[in-house]
PDB file of N, CA and C in Angstrom:
ATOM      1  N   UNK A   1       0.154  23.788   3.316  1.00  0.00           N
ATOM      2  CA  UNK A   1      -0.815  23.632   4.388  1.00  0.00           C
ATOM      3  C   UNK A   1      -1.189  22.162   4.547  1.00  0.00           C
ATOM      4  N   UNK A   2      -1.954  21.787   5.925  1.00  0.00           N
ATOM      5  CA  UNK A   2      -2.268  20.337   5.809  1.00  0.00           C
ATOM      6  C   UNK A   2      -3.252  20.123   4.802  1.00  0.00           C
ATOM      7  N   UNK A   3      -4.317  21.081   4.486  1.00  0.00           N
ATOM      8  CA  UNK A   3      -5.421  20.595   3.258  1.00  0.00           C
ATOM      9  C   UNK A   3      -4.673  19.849   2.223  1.00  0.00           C
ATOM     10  N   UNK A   4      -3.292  20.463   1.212  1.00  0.00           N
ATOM     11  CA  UNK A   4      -2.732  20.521   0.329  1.00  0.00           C
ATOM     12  C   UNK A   4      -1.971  19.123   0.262  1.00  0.00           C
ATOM     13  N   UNK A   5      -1.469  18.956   1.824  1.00  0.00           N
ATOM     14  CA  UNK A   5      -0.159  17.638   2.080  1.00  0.00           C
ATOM     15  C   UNK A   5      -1.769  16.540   2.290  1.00  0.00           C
ATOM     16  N   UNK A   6      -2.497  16.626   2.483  1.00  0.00           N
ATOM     17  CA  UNK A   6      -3.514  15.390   2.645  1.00  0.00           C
ATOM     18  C   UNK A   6      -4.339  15.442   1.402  1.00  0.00           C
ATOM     19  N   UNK A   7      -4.300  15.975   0.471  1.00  0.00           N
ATOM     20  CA  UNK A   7      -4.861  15.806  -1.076  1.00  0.00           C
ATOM     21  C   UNK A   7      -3.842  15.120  -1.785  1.00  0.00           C
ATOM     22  N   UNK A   8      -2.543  15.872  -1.393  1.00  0.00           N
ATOM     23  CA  UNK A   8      -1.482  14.862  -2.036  1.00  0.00           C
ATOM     24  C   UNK A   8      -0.836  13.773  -2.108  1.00  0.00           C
ATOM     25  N   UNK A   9      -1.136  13.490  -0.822  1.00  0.00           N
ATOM     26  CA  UNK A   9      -0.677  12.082  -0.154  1.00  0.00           C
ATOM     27  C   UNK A   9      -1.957  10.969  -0.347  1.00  0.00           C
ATOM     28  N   UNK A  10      -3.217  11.235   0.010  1.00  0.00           N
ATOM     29  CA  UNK A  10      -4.354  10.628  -0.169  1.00  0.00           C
ATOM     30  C   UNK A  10      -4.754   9.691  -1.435  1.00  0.00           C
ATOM     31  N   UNK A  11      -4.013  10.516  -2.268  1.00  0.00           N
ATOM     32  CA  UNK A  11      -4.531   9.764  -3.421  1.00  0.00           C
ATOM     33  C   UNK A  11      -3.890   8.352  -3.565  1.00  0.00           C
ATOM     34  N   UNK A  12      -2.260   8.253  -2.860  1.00  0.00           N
ATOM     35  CA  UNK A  12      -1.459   7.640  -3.358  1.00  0.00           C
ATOM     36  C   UNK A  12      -2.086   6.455  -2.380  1.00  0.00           C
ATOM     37  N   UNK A  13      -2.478   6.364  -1.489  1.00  0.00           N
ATOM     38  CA  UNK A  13      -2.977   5.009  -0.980  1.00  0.00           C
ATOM     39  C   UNK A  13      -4.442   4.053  -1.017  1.00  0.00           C
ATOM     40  N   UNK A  14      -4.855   5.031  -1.821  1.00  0.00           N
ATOM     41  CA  UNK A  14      -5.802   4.690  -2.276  1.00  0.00           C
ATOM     42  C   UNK A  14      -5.829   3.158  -3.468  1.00  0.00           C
ATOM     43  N   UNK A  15      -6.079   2.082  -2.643  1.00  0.00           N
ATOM     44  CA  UNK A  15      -6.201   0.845  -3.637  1.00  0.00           C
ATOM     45  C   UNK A  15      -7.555   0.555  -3.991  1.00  0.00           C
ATOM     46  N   UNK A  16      -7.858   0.482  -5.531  1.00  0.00           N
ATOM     47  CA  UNK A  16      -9.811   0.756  -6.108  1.00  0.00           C
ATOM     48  C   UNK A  16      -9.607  -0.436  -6.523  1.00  0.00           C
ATOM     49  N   UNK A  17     -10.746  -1.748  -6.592  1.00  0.00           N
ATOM     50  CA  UNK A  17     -10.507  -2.399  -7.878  1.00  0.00           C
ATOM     51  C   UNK A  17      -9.803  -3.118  -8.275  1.00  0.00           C
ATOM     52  N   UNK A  18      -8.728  -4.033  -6.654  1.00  0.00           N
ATOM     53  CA  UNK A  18      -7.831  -4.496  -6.541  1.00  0.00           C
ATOM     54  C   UNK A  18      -8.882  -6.017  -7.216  1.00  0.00           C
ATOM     55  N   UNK A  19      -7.764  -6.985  -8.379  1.00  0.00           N
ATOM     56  CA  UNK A  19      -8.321  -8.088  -8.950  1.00  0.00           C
ATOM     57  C   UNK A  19      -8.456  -9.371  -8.168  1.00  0.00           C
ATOM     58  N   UNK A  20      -7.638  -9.300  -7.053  1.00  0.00           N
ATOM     59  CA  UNK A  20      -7.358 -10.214  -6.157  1.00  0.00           C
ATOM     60  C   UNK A  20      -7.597 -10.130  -4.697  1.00  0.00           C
ATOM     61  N   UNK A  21      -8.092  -9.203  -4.315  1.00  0.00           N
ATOM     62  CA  UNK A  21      -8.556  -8.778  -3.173  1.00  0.00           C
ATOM     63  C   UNK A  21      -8.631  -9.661  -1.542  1.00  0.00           C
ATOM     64  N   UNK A  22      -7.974  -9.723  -0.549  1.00  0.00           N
ATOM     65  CA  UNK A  22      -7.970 -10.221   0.527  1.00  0.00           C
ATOM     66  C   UNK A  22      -7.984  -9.122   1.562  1.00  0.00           C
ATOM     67  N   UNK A  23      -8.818  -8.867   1.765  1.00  0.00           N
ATOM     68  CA  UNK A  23      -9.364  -8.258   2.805  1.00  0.00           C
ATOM     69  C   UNK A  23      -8.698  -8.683   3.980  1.00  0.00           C
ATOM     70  N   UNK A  24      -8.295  -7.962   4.719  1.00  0.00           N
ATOM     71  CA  UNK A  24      -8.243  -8.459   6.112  1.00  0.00           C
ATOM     72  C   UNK A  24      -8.891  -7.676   7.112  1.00  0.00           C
ATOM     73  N   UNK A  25      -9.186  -6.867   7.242  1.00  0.00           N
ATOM     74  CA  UNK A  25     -10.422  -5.997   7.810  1.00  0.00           C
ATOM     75  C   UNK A  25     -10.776  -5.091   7.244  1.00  0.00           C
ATOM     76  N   UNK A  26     -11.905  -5.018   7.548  1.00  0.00           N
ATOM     77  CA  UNK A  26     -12.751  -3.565   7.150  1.00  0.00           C
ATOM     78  C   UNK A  26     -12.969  -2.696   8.254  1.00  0.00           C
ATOM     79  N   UNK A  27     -13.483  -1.336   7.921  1.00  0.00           N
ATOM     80  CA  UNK A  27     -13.872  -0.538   8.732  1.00  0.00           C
ATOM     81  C   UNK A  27     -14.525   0.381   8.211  1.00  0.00           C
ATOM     82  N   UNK A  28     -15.197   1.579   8.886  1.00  0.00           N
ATOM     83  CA  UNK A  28     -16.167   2.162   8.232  1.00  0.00           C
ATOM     84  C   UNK A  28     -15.269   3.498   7.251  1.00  0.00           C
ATOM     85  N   UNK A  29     -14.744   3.271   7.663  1.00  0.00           N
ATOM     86  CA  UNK A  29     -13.523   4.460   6.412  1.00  0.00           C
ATOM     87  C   UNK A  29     -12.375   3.815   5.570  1.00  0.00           C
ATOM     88  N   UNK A  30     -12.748   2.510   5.796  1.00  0.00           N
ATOM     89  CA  UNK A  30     -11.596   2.068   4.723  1.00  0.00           C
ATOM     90  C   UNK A  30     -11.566   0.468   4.961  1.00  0.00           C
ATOM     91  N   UNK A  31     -10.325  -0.429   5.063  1.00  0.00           N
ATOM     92  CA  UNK A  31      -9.843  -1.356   4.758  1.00  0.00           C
ATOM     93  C   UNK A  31      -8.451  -1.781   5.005  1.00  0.00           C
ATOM     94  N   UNK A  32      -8.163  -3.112   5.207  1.00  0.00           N
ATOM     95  CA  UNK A  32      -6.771  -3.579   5.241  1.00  0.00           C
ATOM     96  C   UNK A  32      -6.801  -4.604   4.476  1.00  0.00           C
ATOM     97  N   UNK A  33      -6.029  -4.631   3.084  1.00  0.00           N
ATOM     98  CA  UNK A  33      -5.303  -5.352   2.281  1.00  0.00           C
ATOM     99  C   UNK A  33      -4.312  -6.058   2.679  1.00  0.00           C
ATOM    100  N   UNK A  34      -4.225  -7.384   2.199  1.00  0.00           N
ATOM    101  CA  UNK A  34      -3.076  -8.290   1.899  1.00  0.00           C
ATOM    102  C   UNK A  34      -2.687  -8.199   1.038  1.00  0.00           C
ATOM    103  N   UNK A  35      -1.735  -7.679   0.395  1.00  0.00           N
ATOM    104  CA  UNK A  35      -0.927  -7.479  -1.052  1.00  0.00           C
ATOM    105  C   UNK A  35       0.514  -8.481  -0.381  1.00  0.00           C
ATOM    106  N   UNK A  36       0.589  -9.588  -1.756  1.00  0.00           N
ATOM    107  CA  UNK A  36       1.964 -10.204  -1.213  1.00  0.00           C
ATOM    108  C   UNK A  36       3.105 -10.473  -2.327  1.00  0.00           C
ATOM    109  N   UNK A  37       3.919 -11.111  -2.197  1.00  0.00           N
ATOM    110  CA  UNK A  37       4.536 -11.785  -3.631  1.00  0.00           C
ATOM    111  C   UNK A  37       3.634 -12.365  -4.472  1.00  0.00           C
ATOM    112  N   UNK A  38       3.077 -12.777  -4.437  1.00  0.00           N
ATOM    113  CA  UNK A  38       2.452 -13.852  -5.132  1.00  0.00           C
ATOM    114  C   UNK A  38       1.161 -12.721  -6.442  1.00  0.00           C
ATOM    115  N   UNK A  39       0.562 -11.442  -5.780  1.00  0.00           N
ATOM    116  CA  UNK A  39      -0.226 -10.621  -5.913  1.00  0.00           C
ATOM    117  C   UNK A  39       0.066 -10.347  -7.557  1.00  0.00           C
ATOM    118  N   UNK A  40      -0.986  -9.659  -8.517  1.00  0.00           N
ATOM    119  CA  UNK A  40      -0.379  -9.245  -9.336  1.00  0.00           C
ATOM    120  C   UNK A  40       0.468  -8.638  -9.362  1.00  0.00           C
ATOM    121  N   UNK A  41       1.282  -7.854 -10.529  1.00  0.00           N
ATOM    122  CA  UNK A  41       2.618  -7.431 -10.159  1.00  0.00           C
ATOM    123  C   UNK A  41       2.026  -5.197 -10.122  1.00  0.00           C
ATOM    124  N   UNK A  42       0.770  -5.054 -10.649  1.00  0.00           N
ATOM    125  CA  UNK A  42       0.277  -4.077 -10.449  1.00  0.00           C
ATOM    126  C   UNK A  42      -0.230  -3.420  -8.926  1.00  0.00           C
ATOM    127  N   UNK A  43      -0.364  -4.828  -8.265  1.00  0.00           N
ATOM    128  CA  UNK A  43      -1.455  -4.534  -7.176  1.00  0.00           C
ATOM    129  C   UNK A  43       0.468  -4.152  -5.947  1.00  0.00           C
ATOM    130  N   UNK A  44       1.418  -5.401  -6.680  1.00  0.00           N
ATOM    131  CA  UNK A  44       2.407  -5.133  -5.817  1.00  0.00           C
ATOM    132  C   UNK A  44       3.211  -3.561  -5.935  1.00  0.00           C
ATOM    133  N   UNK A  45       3.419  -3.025  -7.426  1.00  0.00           N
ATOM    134  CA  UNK A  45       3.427  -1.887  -7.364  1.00  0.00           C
ATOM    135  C   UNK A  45       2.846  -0.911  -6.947  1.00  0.00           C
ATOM    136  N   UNK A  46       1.985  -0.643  -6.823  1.00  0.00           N
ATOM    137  CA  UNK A  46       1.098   0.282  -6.010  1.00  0.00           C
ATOM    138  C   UNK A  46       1.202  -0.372  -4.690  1.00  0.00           C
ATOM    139  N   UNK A  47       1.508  -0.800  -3.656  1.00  0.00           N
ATOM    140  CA  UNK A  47       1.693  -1.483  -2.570  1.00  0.00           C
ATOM    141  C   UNK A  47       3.268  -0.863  -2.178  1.00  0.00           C
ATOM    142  N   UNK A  48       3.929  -1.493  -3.284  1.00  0.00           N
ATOM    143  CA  UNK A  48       5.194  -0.380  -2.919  1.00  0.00           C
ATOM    144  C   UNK A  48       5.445   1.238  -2.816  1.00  0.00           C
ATOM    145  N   UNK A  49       4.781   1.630  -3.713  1.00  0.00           N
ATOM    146  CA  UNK A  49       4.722   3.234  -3.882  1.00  0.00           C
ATOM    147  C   UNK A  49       4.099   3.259  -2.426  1.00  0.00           C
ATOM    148  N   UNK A  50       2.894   3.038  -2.107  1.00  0.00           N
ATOM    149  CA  UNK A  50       2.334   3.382  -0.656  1.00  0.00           C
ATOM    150  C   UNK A  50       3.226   3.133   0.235  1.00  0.00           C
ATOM    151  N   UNK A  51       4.226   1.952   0.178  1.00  0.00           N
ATOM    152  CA  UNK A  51       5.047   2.032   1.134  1.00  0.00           C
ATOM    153  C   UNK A  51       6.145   2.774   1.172  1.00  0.00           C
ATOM    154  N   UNK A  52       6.771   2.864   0.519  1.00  0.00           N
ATOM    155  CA  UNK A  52       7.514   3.971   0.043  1.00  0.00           C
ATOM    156  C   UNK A  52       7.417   5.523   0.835  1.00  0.00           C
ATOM    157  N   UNK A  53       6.163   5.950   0.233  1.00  0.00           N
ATOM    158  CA  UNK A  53       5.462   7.025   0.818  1.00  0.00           C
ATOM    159  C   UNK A  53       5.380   7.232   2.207  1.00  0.00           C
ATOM    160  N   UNK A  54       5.010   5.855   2.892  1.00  0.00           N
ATOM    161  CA  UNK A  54       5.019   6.253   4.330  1.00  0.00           C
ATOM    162  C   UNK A  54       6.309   6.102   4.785  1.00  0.00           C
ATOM    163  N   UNK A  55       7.037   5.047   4.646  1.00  0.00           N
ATOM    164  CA  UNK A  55       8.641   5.130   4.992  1.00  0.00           C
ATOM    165  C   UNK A  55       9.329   6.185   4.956  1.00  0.00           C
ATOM    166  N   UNK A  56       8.805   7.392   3.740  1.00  0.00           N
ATOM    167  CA  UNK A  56       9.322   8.665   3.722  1.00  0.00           C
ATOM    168  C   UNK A  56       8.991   9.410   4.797  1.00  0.00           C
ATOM    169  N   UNK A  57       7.993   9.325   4.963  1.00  0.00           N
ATOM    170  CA  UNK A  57       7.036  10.620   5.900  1.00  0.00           C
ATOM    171  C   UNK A  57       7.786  10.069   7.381  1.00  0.00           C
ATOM    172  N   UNK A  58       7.868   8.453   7.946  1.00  0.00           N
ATOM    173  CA  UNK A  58       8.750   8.358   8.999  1.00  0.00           C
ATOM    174  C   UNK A  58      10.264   8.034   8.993  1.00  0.00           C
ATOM    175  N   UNK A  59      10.693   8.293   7.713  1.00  0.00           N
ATOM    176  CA  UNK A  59      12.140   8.788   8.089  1.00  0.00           C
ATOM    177  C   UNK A  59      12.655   7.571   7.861  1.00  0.00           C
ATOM    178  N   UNK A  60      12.152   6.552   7.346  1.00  0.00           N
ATOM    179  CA  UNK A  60      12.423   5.134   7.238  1.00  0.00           C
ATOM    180  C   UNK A  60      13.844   4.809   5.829  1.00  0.00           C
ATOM    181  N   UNK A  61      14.291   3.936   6.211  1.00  0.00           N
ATOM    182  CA  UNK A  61      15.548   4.527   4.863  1.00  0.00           C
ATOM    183  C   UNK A  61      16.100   2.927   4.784  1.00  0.00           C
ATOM    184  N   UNK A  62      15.468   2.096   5.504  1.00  0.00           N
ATOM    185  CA  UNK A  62      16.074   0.177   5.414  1.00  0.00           C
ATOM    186  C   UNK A  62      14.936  -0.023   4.350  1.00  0.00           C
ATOM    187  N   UNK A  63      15.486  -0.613   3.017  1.00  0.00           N
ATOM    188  CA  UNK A  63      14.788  -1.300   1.630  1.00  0.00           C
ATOM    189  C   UNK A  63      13.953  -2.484   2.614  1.00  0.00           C
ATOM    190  N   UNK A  64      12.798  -2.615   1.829  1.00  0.00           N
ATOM    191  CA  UNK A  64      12.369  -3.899   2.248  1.00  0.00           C
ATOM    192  C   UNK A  64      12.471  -4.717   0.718  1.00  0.00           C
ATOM    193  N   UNK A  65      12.329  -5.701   0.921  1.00  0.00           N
ATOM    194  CA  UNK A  65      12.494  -7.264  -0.188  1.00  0.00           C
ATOM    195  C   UNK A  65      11.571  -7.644   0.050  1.00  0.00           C
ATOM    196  N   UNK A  66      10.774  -8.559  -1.080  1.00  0.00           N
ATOM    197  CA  UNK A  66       9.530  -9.420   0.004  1.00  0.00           C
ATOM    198  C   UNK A  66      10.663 -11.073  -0.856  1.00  0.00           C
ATOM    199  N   UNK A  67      10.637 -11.346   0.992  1.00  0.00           N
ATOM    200  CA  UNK A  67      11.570 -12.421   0.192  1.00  0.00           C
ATOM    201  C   UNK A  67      10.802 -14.133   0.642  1.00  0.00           C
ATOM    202  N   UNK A  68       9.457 -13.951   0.717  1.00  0.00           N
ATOM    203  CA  UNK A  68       8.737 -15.348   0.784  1.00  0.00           C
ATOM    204  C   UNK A  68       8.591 -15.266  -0.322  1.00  0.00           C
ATOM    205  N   UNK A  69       8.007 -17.078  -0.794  1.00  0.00           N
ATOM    206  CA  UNK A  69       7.605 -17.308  -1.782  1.00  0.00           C
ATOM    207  C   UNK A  69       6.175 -17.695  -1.525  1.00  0.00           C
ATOM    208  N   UNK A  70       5.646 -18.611  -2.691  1.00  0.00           N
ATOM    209  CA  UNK A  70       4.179 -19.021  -3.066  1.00  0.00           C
ATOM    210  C   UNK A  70       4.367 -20.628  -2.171  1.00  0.00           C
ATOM    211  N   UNK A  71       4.131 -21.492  -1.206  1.00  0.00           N
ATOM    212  CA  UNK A  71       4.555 -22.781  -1.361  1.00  0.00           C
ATOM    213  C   UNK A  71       3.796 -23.452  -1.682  1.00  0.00           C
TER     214      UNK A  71
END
């Protein structure tokens, strides 16, 4: 059911407590993060899994790289 697919999915984008935090907007239900290369390598894992996740749900199947650096 949708209750079940939005308990399960929900959790996974959920970023708490990020150490490095860049906000790029807020809103009254949430937030937009900058997670980049440079990010811890925790904050970038969980950044990938979320992406991951949605790439699944749209069928998405091209790898991304993050191929900037720090300059």
């Amino acid at each position: 059911t949708n209750t079940k697919y939005h308990n399960y999915t929900t959790p996974a984008i959920r970023l708490r407590n990020l150490k490095h935090q860049h906000i790029l907007q807020q809103f009254l239900d949430g937030s937009i993060y900058m997670i980049g290369c440079t990010s811890p390598s925790t904050e970038q894992k969980k950044a990938e899994h979320v992406r991951e996740l949605i790439d699944n749900e749209l069928g998405i199947t091209t790898p991304f790289n993050c191929l900037w650096s720090e300059a």
